[in-house]
Protein backbone atom coordinates (compact mmCIF):
# COMPACT_ATOMS: atom_id res chain seq x y z
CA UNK A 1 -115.30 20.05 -42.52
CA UNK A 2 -114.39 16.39 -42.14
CA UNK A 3 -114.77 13.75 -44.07
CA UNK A 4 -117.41 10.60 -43.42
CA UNK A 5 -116.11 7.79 -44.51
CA UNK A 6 -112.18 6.79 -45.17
CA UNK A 7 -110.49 8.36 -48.29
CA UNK A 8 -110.18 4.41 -49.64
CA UNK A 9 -114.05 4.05 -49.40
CA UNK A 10 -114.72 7.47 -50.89
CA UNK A 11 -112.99 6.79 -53.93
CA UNK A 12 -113.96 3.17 -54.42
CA UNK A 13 -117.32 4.19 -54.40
CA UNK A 14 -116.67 6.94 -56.47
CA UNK A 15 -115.38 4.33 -59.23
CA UNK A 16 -118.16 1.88 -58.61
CA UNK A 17 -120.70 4.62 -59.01
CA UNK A 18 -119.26 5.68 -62.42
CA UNK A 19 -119.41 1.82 -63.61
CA UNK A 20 -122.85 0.85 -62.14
CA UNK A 21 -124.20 4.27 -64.13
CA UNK A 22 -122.72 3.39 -67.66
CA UNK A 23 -124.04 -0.04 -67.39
CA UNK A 24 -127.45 0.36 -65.36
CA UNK A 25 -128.03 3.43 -68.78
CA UNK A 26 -127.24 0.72 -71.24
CA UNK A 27 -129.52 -1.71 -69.92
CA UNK A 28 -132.35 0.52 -69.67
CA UNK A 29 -131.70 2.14 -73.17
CA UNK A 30 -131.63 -1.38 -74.23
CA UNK A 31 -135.24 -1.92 -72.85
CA UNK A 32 -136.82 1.02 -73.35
CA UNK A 33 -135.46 0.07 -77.34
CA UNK A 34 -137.11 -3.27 -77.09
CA UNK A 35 -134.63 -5.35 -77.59
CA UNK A 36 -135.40 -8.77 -78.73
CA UNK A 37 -133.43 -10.36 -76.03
CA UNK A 38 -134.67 -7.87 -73.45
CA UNK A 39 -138.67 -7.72 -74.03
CA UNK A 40 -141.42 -9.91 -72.90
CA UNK A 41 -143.83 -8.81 -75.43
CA UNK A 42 -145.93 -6.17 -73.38
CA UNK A 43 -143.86 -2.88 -74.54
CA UNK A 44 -145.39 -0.65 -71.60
CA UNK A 45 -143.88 -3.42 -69.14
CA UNK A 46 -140.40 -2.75 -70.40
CA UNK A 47 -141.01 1.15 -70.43
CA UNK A 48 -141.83 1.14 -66.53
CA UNK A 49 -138.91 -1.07 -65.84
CA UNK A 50 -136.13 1.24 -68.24
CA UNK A 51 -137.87 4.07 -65.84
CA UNK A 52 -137.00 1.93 -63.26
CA UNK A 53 -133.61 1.36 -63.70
CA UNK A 54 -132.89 5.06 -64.78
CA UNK A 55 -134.35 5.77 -61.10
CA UNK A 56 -131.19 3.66 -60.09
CA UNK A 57 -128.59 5.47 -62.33
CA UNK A 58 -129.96 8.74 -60.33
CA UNK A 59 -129.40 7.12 -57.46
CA UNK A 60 -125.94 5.63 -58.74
CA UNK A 61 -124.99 9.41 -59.69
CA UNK A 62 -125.78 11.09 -55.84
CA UNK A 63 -123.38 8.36 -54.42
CA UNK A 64 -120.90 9.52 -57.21
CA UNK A 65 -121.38 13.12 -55.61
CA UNK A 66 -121.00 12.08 -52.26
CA UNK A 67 -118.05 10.01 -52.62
CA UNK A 68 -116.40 12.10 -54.92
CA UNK A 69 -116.62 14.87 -52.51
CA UNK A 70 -115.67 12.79 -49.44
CA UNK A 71 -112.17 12.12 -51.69
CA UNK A 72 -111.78 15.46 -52.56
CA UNK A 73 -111.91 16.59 -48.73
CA UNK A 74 -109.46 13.66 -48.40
CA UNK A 75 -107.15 14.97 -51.13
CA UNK A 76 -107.85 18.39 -49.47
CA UNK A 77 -106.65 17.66 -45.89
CA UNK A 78 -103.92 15.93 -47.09
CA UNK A 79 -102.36 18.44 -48.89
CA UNK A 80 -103.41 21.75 -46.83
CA UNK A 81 -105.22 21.02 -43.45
CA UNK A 82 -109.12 20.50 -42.59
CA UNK A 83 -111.68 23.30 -43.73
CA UNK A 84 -112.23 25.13 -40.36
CA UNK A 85 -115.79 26.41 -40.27
């Protein structure tokens, strides 16, 4: 199996992912809290939108998959050849 994208791609999306999840889950613990500084007075408008952003952090987390594995195929065929199928 080969990879997609380039092994420098794979793994800087692989660290991006990991960031984007830690602070994406932060911000949406921080309104679904309702946090002063974070709510606009309507508490079931800051639920929807922490539901929101924890779709994103899902989405955040498949990219780390998918990059992660793309590097590890890198890291793979570097050190022992391609997966023949």
């Amino acid at each position: 199996m080969k990879p997609v994208v380039s092994a420098f791609n794979a793994w800087t999306c692989t660290v991006l992912s990991v960031f984007a999840m830690i602070i994406l889950s932060a911000l949406a613990g921080l309104y679904r809290s309702g946090h002063e500084e974070f709510t606009t007075g309507d508490p079931d408008e800051n639920k929807s939108i922490s539901n929101t952003i924890f779709t994103a952090v899902i989405v955040y987390a498949a990219f780390f998959v998918f990059c992660g594995l793309q590097g590890l195929l890198h890291a793979r065929e570097s050190r022992r050849g391609a997966i023949a199928l």
